[in-house]
N, C-alpha and C. Protein backbone atom coordinates (compact mmCIF):
# COMPACT_ATOMS: atom_id res chain seq x y z
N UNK A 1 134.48 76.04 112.07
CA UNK A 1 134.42 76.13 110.63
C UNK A 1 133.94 77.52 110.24
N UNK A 2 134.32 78.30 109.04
CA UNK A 2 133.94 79.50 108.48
C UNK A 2 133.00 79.02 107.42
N UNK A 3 132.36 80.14 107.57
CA UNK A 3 131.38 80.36 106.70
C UNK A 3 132.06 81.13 105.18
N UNK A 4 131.69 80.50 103.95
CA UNK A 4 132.55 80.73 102.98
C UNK A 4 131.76 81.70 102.33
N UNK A 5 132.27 82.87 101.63
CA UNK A 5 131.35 83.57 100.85
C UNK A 5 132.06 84.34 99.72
N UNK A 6 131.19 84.34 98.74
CA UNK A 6 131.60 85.04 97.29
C UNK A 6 131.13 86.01 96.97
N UNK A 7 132.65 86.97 97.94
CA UNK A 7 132.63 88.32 97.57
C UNK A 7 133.97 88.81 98.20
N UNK A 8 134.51 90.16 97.52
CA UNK A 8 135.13 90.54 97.85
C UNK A 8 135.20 92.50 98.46
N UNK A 9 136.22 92.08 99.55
CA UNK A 9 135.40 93.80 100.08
C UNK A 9 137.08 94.70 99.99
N UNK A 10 137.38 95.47 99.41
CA UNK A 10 138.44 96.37 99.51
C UNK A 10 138.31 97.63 100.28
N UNK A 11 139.20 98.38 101.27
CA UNK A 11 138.51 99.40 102.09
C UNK A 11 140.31 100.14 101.48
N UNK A 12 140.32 101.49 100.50
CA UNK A 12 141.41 102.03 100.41
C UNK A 12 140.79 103.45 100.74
N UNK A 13 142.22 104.37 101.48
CA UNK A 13 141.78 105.70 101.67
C UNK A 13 142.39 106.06 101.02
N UNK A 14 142.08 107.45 99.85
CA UNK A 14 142.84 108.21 98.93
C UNK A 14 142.82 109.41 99.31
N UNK A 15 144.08 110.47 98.92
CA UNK A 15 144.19 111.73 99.58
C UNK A 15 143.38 112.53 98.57
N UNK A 16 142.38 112.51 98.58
CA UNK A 16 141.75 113.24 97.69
C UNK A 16 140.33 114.00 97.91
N UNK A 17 139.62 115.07 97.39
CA UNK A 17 138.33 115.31 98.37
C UNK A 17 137.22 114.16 97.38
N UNK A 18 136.19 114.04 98.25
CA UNK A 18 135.22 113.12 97.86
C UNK A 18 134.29 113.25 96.70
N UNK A 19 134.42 114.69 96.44
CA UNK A 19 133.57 114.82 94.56
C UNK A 19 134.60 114.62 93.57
N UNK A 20 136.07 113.88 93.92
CA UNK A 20 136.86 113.82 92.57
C UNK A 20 137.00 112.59 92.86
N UNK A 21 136.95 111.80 94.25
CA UNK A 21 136.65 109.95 93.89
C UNK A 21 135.34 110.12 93.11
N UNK A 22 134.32 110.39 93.80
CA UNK A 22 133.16 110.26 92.97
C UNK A 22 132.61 110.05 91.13
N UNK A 23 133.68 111.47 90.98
CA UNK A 23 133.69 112.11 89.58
C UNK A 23 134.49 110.86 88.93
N UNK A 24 135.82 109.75 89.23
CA UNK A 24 136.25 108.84 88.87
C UNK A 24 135.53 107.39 88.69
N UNK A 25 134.26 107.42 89.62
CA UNK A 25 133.11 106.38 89.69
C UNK A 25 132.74 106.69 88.09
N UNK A 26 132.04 108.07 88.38
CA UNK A 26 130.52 108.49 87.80
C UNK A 26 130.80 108.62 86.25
N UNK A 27 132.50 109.17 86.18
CA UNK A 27 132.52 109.99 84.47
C UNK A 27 132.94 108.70 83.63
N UNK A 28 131.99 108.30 82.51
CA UNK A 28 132.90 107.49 81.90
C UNK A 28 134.41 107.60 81.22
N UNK A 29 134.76 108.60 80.93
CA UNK A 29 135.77 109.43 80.41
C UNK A 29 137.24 109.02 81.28
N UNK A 30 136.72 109.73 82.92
CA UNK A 30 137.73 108.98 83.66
C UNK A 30 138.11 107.98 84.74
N UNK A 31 136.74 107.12 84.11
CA UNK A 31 136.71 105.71 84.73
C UNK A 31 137.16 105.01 84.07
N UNK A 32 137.10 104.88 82.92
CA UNK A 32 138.07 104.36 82.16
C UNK A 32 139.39 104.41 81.74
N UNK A 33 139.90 105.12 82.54
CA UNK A 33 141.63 105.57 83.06
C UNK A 33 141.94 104.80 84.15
N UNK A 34 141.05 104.49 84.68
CA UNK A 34 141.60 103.81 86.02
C UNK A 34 141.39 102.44 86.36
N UNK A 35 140.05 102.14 85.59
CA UNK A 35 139.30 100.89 85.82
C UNK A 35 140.09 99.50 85.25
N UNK A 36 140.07 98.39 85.93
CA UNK A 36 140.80 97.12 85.46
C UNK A 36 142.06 97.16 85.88
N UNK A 37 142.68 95.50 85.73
CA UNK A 37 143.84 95.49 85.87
C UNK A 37 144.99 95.86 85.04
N UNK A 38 146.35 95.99 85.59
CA UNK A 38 147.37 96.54 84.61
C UNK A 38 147.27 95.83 83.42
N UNK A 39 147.52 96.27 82.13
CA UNK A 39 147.51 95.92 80.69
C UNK A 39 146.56 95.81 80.47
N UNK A 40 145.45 95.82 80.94
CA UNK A 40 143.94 96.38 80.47
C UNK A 40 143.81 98.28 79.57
N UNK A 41 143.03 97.57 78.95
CA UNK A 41 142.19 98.87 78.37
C UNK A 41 140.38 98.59 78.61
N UNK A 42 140.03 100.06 78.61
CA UNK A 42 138.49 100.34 78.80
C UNK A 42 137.81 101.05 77.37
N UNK A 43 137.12 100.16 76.38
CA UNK A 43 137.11 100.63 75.19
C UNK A 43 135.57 100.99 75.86
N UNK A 44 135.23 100.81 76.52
CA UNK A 44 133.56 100.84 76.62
C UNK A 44 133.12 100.85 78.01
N UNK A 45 132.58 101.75 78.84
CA UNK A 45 131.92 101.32 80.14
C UNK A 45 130.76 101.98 80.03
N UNK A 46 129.81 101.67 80.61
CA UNK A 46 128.52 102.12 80.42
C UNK A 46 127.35 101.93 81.93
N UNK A 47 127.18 102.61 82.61
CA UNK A 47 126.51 102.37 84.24
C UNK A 47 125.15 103.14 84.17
N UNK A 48 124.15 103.01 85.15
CA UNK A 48 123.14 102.96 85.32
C UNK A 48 123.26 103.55 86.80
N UNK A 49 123.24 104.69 87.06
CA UNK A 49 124.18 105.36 88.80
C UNK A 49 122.60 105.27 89.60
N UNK A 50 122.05 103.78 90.24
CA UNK A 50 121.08 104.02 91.05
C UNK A 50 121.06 103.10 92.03
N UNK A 51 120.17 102.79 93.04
CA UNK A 51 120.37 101.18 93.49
C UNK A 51 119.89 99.98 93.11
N UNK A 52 120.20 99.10 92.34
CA UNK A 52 119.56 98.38 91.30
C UNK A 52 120.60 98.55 89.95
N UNK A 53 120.97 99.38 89.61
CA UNK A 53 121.40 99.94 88.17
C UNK A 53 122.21 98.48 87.95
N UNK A 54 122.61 99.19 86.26
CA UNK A 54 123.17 98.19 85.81
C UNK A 54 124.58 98.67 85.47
N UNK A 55 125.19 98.00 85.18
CA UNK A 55 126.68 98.22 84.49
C UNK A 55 127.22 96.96 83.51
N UNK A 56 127.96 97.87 82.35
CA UNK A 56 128.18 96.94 81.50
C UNK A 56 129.98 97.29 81.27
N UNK A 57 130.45 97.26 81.21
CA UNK A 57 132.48 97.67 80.81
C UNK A 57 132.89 96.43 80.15
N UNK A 58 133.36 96.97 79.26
CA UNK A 58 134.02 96.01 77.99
C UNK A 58 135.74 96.20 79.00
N UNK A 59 136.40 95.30 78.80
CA UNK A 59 137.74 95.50 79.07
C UNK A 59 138.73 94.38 77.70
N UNK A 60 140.08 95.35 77.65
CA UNK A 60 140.46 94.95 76.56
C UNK A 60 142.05 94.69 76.67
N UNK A 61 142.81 93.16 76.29
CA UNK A 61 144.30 93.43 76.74
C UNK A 61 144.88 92.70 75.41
N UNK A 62 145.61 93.49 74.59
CA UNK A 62 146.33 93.31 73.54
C UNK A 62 147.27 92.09 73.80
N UNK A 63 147.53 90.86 73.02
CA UNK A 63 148.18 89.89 73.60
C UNK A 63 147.79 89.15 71.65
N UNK A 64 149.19 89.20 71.48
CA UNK A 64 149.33 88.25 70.40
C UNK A 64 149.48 86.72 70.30
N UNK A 65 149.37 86.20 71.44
CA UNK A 65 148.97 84.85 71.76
C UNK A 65 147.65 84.47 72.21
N UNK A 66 146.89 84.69 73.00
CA UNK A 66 145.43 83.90 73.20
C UNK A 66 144.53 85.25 73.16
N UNK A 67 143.18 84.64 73.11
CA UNK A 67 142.17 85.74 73.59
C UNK A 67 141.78 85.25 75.06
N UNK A 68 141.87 86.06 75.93
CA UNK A 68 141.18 85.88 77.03
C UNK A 68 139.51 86.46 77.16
N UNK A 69 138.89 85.64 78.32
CA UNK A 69 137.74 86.10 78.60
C UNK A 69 137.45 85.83 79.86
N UNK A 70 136.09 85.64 80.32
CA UNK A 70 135.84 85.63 81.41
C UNK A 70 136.22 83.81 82.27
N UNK A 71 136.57 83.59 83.34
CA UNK A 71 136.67 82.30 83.71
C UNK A 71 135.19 81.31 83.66
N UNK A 72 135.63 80.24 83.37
CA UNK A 72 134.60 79.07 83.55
C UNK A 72 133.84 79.33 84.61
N UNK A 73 132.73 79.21 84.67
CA UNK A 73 131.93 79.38 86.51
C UNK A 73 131.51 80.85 86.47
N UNK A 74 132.17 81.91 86.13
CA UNK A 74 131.95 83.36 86.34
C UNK A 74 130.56 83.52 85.91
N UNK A 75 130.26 84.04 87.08
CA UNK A 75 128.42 84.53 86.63
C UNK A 75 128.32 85.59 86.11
N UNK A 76 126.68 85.88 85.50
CA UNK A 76 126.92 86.91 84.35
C UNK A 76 126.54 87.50 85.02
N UNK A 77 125.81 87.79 86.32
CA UNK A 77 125.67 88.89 86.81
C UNK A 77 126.38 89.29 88.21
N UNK A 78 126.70 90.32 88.55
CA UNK A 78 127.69 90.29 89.91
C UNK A 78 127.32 91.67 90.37
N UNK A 79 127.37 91.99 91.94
CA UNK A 79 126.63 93.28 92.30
C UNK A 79 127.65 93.65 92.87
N UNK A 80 128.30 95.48 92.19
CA UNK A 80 129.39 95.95 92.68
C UNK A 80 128.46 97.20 93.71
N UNK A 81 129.28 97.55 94.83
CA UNK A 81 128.67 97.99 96.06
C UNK A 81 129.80 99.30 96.24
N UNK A 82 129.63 100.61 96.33
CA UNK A 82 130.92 101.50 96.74
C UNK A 82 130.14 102.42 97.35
N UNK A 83 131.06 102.46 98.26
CA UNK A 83 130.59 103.75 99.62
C UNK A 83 131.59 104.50 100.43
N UNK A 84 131.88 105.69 99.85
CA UNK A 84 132.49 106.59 99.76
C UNK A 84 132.02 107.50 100.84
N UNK A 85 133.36 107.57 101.91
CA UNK A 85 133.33 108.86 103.17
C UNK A 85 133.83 109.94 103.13
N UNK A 86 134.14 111.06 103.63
CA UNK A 86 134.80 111.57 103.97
C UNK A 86 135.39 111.78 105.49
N UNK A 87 136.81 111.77 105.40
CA UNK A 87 137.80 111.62 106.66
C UNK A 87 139.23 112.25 106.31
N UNK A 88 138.56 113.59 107.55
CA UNK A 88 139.71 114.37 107.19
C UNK A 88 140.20 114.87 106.25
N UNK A 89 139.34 115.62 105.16
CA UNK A 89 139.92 116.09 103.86
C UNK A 89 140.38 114.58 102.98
N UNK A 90 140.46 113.31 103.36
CA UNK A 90 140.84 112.32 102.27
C UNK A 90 138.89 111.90 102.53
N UNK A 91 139.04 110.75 101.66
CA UNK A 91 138.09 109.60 101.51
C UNK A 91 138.23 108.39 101.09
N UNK A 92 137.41 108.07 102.19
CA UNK A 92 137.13 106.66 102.28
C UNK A 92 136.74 105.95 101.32
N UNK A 93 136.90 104.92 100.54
CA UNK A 93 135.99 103.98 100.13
C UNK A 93 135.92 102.68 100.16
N UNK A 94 134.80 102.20 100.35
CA UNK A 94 134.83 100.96 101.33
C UNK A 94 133.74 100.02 99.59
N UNK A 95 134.38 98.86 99.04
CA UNK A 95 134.10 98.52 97.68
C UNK A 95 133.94 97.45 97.86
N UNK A 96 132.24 96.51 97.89
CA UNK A 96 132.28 95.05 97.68
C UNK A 96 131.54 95.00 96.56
N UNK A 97 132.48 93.79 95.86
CA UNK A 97 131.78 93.25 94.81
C UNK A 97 131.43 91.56 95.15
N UNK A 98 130.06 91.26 95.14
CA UNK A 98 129.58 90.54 95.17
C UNK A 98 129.75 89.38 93.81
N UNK A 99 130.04 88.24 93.91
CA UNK A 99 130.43 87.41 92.66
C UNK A 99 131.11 87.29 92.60
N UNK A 100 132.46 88.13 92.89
CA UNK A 100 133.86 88.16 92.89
C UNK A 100 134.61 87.28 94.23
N UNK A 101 134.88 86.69 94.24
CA UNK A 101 135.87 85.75 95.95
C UNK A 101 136.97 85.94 95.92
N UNK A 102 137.46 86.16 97.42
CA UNK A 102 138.36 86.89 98.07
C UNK A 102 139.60 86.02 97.81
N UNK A 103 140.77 86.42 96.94
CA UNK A 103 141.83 85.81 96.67
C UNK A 103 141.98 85.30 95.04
N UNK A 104 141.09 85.83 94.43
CA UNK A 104 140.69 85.53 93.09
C UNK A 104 141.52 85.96 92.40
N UNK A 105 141.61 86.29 90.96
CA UNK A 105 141.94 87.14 89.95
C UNK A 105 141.54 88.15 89.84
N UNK A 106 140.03 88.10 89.86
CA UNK A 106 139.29 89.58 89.73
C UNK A 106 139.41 90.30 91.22
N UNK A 107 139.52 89.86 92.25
CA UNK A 107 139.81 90.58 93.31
C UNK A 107 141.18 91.24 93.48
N UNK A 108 142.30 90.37 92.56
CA UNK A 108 143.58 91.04 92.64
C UNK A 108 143.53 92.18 91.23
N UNK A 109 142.25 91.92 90.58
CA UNK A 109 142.81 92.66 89.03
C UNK A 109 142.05 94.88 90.05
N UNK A 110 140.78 94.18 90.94
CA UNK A 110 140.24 95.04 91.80
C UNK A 110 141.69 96.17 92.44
N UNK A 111 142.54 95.17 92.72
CA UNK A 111 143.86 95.83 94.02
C UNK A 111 144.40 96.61 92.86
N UNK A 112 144.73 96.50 91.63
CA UNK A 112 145.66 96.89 90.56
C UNK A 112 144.91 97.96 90.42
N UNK A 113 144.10 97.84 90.09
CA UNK A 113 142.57 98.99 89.65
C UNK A 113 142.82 100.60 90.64
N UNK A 114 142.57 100.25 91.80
CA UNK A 114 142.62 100.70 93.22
C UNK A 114 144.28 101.57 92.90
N UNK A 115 145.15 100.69 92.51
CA UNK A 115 146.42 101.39 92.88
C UNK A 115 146.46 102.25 91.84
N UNK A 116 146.25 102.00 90.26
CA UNK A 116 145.90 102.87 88.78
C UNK A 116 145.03 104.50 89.77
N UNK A 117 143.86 104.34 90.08
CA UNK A 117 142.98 105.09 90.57
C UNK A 117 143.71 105.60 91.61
N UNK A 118 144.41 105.46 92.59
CA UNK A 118 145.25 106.43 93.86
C UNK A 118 146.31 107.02 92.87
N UNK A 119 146.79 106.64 91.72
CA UNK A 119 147.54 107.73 90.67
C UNK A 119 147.17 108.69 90.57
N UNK A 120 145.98 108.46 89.41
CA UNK A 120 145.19 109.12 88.87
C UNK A 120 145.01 110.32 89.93
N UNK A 121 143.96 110.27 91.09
CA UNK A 121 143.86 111.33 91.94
C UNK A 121 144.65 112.12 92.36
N UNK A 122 145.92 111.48 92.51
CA UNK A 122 147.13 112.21 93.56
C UNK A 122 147.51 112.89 91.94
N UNK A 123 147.47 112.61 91.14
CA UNK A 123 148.13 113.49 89.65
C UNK A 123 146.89 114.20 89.82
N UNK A 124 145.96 114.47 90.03
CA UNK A 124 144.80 115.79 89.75
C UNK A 124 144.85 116.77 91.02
N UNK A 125 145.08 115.75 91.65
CA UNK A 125 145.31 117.03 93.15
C UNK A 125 147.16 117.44 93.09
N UNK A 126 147.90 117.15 92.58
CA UNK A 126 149.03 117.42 92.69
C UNK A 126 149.25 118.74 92.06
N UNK A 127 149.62 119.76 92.75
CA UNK A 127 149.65 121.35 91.93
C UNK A 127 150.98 121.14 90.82
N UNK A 128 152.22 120.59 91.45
CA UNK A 128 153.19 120.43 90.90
C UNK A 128 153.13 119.83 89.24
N UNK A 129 151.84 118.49 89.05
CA UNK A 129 152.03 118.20 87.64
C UNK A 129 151.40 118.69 86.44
C-alpha cells in the first residue's frame, strides 16, 4: 500500500540563466504574466519573499456563465516551496506546493503556468524577438 499525500512536486528545466527565473518568482509585474492557468488573469499578487512568508494572488477568468472559485475542501492555507539551480547555463526548478494533490486541477492549472513561464523566458532570452 502507498502512502497518500497532498502535494504536488513539478521539476521543469528552462533555458534560461537563474536571475531571470528568479526575477519571474520575485517581480510582481512579471509574475503575473506567467502565473495561473490558461484563461486566467493576475489582477493582484502580493508575496512576502522569506521562509515562512506569505502570499496572497487574486486570479481572474472572464466567463459569462458562472463565477468560479476555489473547490469545496480547498484549504485556506497551502505552502508553495521553489528551488531553483543552476545546470549548465539553464535552471532548474524543482516546485512543491503543499495542499495541492497530485493529479488535481490546481496541479494541472501549475503544468499550464510552467508552460506560460518557459514562453515568457525563451521570449526574453531570444535576441531574435
Amino acid at each position: 500500500m502507498t502512502e497518500e499525500h497532498n502535494w504536488v512536486r513539478i521539476e521543469r528545466d528552462f533555458d534560461a540563466p537563474i536571475d531571470l527565473v528568479w526575477r519571474m518568482w520575485t517581480e510582481p509585474a512579471l509574475f503575473k504574466q506567467w502565473y495561473g492557468p490558461n484563461g486566467m488573469s493576475v489582477p493582484s499578487a502580493e508575496r512576502d519573499l522569506k521562509v515562512g512568508g506569505t502570499r496572497k494572488v487574486c486570479m481572474r477568468m472572464q466567463s459569462p456563465y458562472r463565477s468560479m472559485g476555489m473547490p469545496d475542501g480547498f484549504p485556506d492555507v497551502t505552502e508553495v516551496i521553489v528551488d531553483l539551480t543552476e545546470v549548465d547555463g539553464k535552471t532548474r526548478m524543482v516546485m512543491v506546493h503543499v495542499g495541492v494533490g497530485e493529479g488535481t486541477a490546481g496541479a494541472g492549472g501549475w503544468t499550464q503556468a510552467f508552460d506560460k513561464l518557459a514562453a515568457l523566458v525563451k521570449a526574453s532570452t531570444d535576441p531574435s524577438c
